[in-house]
N, C-alpha and C. Protein backbone atom coordinates (compact mmCIF):
# COMPACT_ATOMS: atom_id res chain seq x y z
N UNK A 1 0.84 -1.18 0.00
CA UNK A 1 0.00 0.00 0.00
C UNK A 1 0.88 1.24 0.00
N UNK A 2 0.79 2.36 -0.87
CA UNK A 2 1.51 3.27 -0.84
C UNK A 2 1.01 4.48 0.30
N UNK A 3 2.22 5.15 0.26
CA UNK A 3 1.56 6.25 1.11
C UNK A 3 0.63 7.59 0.45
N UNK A 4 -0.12 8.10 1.15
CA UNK A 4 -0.91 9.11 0.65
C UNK A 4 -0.43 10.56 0.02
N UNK A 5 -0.68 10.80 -1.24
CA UNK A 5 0.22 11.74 -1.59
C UNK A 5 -0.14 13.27 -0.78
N UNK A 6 0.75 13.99 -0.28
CA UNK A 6 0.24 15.10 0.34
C UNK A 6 0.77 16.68 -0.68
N UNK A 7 -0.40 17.46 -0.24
CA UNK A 7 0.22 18.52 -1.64
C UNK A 7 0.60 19.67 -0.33
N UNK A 8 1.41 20.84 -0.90
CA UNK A 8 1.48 22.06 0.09
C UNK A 8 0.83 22.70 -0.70
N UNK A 9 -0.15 23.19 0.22
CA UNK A 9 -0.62 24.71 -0.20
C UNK A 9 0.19 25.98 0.09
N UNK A 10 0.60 27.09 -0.33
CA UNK A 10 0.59 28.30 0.41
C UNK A 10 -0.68 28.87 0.79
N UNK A 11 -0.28 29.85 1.90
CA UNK A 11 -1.29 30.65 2.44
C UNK A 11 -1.13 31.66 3.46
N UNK A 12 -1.70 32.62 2.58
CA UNK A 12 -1.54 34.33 3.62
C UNK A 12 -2.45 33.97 4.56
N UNK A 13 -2.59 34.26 5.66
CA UNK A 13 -3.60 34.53 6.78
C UNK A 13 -3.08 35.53 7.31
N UNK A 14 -3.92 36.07 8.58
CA UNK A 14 -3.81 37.23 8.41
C UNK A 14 -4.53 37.06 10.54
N UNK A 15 -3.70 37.73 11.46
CA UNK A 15 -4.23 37.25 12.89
C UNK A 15 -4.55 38.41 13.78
N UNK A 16 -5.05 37.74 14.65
CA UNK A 16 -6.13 39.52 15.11
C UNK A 16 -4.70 39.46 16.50
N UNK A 17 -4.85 40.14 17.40
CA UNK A 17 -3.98 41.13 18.16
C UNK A 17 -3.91 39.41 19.32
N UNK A 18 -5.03 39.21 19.40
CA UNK A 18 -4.85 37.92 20.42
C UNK A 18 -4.01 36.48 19.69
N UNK A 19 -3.85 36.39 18.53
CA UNK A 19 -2.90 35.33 18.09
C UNK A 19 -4.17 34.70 17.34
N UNK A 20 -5.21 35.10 17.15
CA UNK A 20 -5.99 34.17 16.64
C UNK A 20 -6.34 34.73 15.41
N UNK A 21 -6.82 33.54 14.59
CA UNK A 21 -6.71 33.52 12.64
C UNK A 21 -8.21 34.67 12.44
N UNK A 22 -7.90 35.45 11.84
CA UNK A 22 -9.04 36.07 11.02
C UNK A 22 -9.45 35.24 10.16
N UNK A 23 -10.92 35.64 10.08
CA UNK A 23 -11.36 34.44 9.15
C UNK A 23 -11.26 34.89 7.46
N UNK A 24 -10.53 35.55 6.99
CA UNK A 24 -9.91 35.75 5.31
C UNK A 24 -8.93 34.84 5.57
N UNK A 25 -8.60 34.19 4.49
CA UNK A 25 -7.33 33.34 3.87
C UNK A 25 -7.10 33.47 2.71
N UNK A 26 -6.06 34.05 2.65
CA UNK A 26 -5.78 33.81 0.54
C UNK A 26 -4.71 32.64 0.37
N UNK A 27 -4.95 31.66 -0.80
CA UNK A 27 -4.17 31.16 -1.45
C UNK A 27 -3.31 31.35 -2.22
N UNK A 28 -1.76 31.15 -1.95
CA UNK A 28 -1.04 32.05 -2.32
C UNK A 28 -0.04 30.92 -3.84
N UNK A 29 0.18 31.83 -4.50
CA UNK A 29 0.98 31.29 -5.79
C UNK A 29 2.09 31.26 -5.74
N UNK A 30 2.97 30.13 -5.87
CA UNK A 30 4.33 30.12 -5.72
C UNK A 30 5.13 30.45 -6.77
N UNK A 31 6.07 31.60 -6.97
CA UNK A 31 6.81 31.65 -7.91
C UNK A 31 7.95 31.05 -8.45
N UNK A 32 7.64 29.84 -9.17
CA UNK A 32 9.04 28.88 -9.22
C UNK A 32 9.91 29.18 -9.83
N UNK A 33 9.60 29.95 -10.63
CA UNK A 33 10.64 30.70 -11.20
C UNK A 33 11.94 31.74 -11.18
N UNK A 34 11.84 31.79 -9.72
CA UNK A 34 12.33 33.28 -8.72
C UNK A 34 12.57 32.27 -8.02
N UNK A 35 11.82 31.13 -7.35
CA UNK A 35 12.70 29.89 -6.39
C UNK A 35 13.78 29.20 -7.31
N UNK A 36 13.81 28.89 -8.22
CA UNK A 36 14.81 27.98 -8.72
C UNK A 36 15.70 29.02 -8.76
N UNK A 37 15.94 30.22 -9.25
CA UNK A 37 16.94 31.30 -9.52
C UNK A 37 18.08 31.22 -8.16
N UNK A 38 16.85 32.03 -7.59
CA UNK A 38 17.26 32.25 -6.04
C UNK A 38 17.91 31.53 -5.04
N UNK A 39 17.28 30.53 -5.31
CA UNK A 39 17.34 29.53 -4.26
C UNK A 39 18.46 28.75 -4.15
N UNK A 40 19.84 29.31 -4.48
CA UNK A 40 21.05 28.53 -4.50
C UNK A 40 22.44 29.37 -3.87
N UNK A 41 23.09 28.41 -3.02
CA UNK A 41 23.66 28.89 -1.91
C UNK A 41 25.21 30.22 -2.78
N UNK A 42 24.31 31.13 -2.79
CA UNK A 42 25.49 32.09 -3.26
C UNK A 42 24.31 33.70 -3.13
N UNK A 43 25.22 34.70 -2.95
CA UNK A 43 24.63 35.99 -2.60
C UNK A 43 25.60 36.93 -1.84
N UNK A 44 24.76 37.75 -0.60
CA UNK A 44 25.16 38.65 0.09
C UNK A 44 24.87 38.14 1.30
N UNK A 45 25.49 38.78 2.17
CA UNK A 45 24.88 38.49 3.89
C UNK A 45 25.65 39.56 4.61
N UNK A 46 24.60 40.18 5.46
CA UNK A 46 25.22 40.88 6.53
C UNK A 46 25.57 40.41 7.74
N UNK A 47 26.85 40.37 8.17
CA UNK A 47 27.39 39.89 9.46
C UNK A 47 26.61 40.59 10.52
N UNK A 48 27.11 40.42 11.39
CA UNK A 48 26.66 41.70 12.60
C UNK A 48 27.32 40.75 14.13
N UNK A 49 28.23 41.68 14.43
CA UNK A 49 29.42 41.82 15.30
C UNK A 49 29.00 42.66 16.38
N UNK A 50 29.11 42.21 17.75
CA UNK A 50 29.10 42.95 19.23
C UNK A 50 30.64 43.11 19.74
N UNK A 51 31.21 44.01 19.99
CA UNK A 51 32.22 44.75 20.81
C UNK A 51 31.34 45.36 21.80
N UNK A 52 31.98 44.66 22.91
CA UNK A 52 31.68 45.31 24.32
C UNK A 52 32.36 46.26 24.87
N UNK A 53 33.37 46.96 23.88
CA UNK A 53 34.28 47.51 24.68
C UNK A 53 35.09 48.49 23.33
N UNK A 54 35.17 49.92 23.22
CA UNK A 54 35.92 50.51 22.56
C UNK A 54 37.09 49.56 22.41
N UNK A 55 37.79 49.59 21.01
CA UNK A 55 39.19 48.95 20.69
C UNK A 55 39.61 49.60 19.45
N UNK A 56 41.30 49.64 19.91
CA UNK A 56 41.81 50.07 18.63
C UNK A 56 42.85 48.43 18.12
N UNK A 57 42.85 48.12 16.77
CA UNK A 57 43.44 47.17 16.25
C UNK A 57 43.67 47.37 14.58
N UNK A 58 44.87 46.69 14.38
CA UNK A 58 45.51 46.58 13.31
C UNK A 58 44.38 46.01 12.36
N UNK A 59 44.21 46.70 11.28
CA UNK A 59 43.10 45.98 10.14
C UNK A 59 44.00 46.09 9.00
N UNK A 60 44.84 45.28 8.96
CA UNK A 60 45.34 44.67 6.98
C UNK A 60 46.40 46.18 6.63
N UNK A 61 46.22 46.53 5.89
CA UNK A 61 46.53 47.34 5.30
C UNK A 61 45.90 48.83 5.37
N UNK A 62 44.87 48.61 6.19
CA UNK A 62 43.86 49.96 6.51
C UNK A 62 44.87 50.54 8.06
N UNK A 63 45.81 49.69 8.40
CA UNK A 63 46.58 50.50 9.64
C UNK A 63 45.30 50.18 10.53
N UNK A 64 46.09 50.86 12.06
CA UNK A 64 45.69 50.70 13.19
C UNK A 64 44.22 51.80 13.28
N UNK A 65 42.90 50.93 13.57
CA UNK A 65 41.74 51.67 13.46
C UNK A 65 41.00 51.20 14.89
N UNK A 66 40.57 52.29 14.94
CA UNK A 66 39.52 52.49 16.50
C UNK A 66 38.14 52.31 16.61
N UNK A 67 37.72 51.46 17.02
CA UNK A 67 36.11 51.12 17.16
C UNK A 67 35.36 51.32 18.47
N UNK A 68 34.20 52.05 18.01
CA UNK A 68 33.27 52.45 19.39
C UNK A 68 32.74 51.06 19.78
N UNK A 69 32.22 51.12 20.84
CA UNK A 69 31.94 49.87 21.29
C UNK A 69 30.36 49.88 20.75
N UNK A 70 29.81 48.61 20.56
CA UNK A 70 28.68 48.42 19.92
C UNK A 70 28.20 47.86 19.17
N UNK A 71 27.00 47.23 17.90
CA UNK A 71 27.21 46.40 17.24
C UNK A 71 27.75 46.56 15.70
N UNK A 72 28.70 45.87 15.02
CA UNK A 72 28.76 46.10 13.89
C UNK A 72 28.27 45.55 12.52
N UNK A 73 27.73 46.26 11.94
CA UNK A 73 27.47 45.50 10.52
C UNK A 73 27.74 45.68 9.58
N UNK A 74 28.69 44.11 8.88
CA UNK A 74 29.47 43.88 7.68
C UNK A 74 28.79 43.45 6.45
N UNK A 75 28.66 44.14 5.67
CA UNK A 75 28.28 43.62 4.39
C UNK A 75 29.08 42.94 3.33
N UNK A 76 28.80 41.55 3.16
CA UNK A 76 29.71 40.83 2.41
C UNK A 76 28.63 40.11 1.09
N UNK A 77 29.81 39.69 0.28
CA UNK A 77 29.24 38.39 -0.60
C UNK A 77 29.82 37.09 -1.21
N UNK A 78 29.10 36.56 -1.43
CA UNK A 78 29.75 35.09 -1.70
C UNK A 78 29.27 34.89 -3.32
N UNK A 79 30.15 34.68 -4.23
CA UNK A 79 29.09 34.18 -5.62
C UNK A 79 28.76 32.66 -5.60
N UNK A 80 29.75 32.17 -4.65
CA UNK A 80 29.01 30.36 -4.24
C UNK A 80 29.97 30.49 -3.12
N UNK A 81 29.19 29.17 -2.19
CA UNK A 81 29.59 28.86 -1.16
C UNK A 81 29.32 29.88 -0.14
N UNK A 82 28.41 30.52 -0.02
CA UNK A 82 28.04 31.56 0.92
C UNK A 82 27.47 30.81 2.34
N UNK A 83 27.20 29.45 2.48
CA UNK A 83 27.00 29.31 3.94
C UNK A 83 28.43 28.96 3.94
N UNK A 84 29.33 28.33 3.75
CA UNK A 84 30.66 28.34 3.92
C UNK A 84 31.52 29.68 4.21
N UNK A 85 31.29 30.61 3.61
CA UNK A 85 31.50 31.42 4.01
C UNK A 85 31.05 32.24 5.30
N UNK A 86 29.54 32.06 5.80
CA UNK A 86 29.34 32.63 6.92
C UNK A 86 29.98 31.32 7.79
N UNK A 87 29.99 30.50 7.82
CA UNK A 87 30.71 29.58 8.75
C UNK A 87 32.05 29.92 8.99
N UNK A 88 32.93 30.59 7.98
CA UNK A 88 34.58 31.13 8.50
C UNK A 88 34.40 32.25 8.94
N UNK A 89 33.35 32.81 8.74
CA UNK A 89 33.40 34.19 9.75
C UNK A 89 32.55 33.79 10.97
N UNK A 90 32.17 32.78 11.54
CA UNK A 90 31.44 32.63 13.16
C UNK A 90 33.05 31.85 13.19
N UNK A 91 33.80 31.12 13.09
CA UNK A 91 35.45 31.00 13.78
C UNK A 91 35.90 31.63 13.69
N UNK A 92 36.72 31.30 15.26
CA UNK A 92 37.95 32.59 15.48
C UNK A 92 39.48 31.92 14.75
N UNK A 93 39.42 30.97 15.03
CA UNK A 93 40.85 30.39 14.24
C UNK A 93 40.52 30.58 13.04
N UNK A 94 41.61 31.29 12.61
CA UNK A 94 41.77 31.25 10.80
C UNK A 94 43.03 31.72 9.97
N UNK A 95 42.98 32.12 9.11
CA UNK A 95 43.98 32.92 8.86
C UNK A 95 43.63 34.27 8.53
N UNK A 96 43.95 35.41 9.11
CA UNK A 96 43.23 36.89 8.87
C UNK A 96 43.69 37.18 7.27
N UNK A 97 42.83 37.62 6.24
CA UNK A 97 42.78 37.89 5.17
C UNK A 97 41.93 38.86 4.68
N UNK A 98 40.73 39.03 5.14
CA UNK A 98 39.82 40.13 4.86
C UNK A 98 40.28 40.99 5.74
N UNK A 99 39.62 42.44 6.11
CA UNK A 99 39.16 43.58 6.74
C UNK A 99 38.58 43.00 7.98
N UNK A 100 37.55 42.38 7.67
CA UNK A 100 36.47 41.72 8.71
C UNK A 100 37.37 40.63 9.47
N UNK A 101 38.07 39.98 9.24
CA UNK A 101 38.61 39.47 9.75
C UNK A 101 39.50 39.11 11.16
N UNK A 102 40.21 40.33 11.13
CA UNK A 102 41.13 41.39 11.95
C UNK A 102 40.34 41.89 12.58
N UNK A 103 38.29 42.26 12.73
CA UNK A 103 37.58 42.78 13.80
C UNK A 103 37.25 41.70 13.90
N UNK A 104 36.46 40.29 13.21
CA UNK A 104 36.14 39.02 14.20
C UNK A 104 36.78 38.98 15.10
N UNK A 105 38.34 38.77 15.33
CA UNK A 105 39.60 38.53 15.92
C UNK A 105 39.48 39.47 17.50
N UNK A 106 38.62 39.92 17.93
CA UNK A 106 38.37 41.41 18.68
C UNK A 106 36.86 41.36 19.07
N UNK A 107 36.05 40.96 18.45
CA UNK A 107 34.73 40.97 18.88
C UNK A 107 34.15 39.60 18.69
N UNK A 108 32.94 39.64 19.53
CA UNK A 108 31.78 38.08 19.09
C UNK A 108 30.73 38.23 18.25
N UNK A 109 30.81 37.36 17.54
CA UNK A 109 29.92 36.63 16.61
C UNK A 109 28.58 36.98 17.43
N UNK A 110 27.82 37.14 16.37
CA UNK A 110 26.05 38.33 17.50
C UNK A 110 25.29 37.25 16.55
N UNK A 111 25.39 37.65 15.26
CA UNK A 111 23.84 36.91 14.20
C UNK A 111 24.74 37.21 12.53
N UNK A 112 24.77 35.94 11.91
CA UNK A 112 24.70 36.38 10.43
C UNK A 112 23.45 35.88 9.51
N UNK A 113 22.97 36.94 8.03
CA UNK A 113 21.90 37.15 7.80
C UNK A 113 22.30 36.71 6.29
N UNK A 114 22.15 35.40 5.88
CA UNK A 114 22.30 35.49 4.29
C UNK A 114 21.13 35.99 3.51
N UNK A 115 21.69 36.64 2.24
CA UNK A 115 20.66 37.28 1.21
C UNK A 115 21.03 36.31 -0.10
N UNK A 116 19.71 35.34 0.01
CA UNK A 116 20.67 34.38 -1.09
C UNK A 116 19.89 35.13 -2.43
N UNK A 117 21.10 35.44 -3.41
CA UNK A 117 20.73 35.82 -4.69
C UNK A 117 21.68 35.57 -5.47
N UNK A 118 21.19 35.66 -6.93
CA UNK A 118 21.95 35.49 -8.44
C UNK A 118 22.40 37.38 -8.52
N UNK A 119 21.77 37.89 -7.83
CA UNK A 119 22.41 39.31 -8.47
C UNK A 119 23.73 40.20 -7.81
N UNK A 120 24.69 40.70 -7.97
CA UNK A 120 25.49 41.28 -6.90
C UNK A 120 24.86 42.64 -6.25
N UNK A 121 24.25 42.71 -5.38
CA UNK A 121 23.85 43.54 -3.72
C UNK A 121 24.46 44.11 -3.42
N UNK A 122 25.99 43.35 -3.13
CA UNK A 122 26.53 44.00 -1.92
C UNK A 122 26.42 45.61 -1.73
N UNK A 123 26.62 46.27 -3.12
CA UNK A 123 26.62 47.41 -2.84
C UNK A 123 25.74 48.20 -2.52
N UNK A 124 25.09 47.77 -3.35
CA UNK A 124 23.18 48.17 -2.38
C UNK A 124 23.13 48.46 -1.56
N UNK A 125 23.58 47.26 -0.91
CA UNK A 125 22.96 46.85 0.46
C UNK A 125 23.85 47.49 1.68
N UNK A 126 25.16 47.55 0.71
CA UNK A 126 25.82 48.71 1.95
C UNK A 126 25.34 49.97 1.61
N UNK A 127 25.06 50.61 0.76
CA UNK A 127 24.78 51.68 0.84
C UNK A 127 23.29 52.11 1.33
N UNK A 128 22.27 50.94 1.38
CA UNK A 128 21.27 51.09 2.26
C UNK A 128 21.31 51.01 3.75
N UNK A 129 22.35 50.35 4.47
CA UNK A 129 22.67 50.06 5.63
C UNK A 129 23.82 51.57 6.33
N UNK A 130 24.17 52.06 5.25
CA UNK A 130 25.07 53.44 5.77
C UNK A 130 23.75 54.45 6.05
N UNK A 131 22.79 54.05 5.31
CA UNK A 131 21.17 55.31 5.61
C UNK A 131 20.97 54.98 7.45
N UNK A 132 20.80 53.58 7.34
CA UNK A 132 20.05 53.74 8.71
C UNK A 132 21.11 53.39 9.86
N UNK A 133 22.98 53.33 9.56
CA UNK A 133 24.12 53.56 10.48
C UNK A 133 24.19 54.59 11.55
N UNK A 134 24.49 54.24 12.65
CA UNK A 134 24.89 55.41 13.50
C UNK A 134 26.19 56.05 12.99
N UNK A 135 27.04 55.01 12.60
CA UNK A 135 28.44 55.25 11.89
C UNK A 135 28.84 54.20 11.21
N UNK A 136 30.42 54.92 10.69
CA UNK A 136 30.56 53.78 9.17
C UNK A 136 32.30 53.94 9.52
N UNK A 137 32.78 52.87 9.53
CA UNK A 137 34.59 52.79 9.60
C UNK A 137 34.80 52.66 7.88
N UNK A 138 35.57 53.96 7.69
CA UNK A 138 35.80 54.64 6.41
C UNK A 138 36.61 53.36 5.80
N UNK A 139 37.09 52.82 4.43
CA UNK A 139 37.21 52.23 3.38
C UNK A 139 37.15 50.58 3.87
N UNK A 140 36.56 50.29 4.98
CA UNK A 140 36.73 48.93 5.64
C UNK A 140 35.65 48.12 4.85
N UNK A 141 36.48 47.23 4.34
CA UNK A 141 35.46 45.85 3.50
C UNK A 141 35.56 46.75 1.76
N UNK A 142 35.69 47.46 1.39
CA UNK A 142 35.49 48.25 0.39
C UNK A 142 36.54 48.20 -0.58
N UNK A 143 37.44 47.60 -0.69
CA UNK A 143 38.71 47.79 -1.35
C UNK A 143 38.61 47.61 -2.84
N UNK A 144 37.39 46.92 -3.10
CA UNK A 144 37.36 46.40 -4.81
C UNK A 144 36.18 46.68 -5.27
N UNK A 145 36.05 48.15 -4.80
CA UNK A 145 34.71 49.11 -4.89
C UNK A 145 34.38 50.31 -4.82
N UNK A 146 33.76 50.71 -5.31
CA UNK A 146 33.85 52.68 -4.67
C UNK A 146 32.64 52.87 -3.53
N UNK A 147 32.26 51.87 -2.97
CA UNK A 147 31.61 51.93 -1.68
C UNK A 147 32.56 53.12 -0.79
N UNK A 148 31.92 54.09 0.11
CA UNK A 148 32.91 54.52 1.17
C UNK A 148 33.21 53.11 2.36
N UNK A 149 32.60 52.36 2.49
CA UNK A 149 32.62 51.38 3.46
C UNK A 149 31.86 50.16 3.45
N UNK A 150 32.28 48.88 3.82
CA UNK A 150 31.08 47.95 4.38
C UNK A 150 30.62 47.43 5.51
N UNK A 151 31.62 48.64 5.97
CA UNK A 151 31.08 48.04 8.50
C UNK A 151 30.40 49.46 8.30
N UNK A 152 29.04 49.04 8.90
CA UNK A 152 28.61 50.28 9.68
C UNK A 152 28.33 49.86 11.37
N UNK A 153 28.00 51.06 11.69
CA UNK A 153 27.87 50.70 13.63
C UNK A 153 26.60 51.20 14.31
N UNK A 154 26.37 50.08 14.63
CA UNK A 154 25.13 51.54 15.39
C UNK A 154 24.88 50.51 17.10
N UNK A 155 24.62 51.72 18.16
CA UNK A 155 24.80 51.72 19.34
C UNK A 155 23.82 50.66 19.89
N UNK A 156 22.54 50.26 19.45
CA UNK A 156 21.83 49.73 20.11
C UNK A 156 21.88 47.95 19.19
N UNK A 157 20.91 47.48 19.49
CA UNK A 157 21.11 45.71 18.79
C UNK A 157 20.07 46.16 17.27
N UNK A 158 20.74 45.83 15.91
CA UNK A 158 20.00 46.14 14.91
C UNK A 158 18.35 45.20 14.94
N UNK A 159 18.93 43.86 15.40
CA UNK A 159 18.02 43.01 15.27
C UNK A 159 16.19 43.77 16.34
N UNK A 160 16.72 44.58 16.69
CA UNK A 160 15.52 45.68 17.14
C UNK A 160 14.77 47.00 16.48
N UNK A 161 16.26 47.12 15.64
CA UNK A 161 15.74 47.89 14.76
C UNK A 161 14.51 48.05 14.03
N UNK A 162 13.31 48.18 13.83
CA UNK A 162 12.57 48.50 12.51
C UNK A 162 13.10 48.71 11.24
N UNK A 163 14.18 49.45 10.87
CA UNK A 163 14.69 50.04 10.00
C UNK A 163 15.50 49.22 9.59
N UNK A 164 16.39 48.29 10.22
CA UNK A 164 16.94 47.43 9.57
C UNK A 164 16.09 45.96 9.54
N UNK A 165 15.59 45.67 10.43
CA UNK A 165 14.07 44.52 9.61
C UNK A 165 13.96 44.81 8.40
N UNK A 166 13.44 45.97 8.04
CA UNK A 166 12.70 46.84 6.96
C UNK A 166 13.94 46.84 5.60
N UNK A 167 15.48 46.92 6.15
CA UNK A 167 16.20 46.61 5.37
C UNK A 167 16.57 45.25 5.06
N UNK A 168 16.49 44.69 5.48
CA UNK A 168 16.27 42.98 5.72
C UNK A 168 15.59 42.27 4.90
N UNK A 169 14.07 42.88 5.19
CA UNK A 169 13.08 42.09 4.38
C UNK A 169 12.74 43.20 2.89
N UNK A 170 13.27 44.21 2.48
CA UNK A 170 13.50 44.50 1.12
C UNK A 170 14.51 43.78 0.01
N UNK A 171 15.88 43.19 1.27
CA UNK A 171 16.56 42.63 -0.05
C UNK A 171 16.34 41.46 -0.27
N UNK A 172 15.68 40.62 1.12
CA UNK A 172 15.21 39.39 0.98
C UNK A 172 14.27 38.73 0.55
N UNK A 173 12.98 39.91 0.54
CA UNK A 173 11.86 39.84 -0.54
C UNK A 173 11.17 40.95 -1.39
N UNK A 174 11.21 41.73 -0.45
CA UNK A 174 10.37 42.73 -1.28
C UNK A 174 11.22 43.26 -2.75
N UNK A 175 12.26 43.11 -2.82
CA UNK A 175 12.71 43.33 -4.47
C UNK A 175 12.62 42.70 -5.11
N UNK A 176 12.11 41.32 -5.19
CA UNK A 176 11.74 40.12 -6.42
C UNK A 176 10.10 40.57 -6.45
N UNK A 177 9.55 41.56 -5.42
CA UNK A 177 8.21 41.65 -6.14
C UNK A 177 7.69 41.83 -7.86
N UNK A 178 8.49 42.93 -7.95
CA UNK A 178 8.99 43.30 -9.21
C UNK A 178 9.34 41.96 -10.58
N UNK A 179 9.72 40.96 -10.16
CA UNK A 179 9.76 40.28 -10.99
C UNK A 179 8.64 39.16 -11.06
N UNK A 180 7.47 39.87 -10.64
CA UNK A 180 6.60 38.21 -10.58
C UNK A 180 5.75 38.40 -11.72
């Protein structure tokens, strides 16, 4: 006897203030076409780094640079192998080679955020993340770009932010709206 075939539906719902389902439901259409694209381990991701403590340290070739204490966020990309890549930046053993590197080495690992896409972001996405920065460590991560930067800083935890949610869920969805 075989087993019963099961299908997925999507579905928007939509919940009132107590956790409970309004009674609208839409059935939602999957775009497979934007999943198959998308959906393969290569893109952008923003790091995001806690320093508890002002520090000044040697970064590469950028010389000895000074950081406020607080959280930081790195904008990087991978064209493949991007969870591999956020996996060498949550270790501290490595060999220092990036920018980012030389501040892992100095601060803890907080949250990393992949943006999996076929398109290159990064710059975008730093330059959307310098809008809603408290501050930005001048040519850091930037070297093979005319970005001014790809660490920005800001004092409180982003993951509270609104503004960076809001930056979050634009590169992660709301810009393939456009292509449906």
């Amino acid at each position: 006897m075989r087993p019963e075939k099961k299908s997925i539906i999507p579905a928007a719902v939509e919940l009132q203030k107590d956790l409970s389902l309004k009674s609208r439901v839409q059935i939602l259409e999957v775009p497979w076409n934007i999943v198959e694209k998308e959906a393969k381990d290569r893109g952008s991701y923003v790091l995001i780094l806690k320093l508890p403590e002002k520090a000044r340290t040697e970064i590469g070739k950028l010389g000895v640079v000074r950081f406020r204490r607080g959280y930081y966020l790195y904008i990087g990309s991978a064209r493949k192998n991007l969870s591999r890549r956020i996996q060498r930046h949550r270790r501290m053993r490595k060999r220092l080679f990036w920018h980012i590197d030389y501040l892992r080495a100095i601060s803890a690992f907080y949250q990393a955020l992949p943006i999996r896409t076929s398109d290159p972001l990064e710059c975008e996405i730093a330059q959307a993340a310098r809008k809603i920065a408290e501050w930005e460590v001048p040519r850091f991560g930037s070297s093979d770009c005319s970005c001014s930067s790809h660490l920005f800083g800001m004092s409180k935890d982003p993951l509270q932010s609104a503004k960076f949610i809001s930056l979050l869920q634009y590169f992660r969805m709301d810009r393939l709206i456009g292509q449906l």
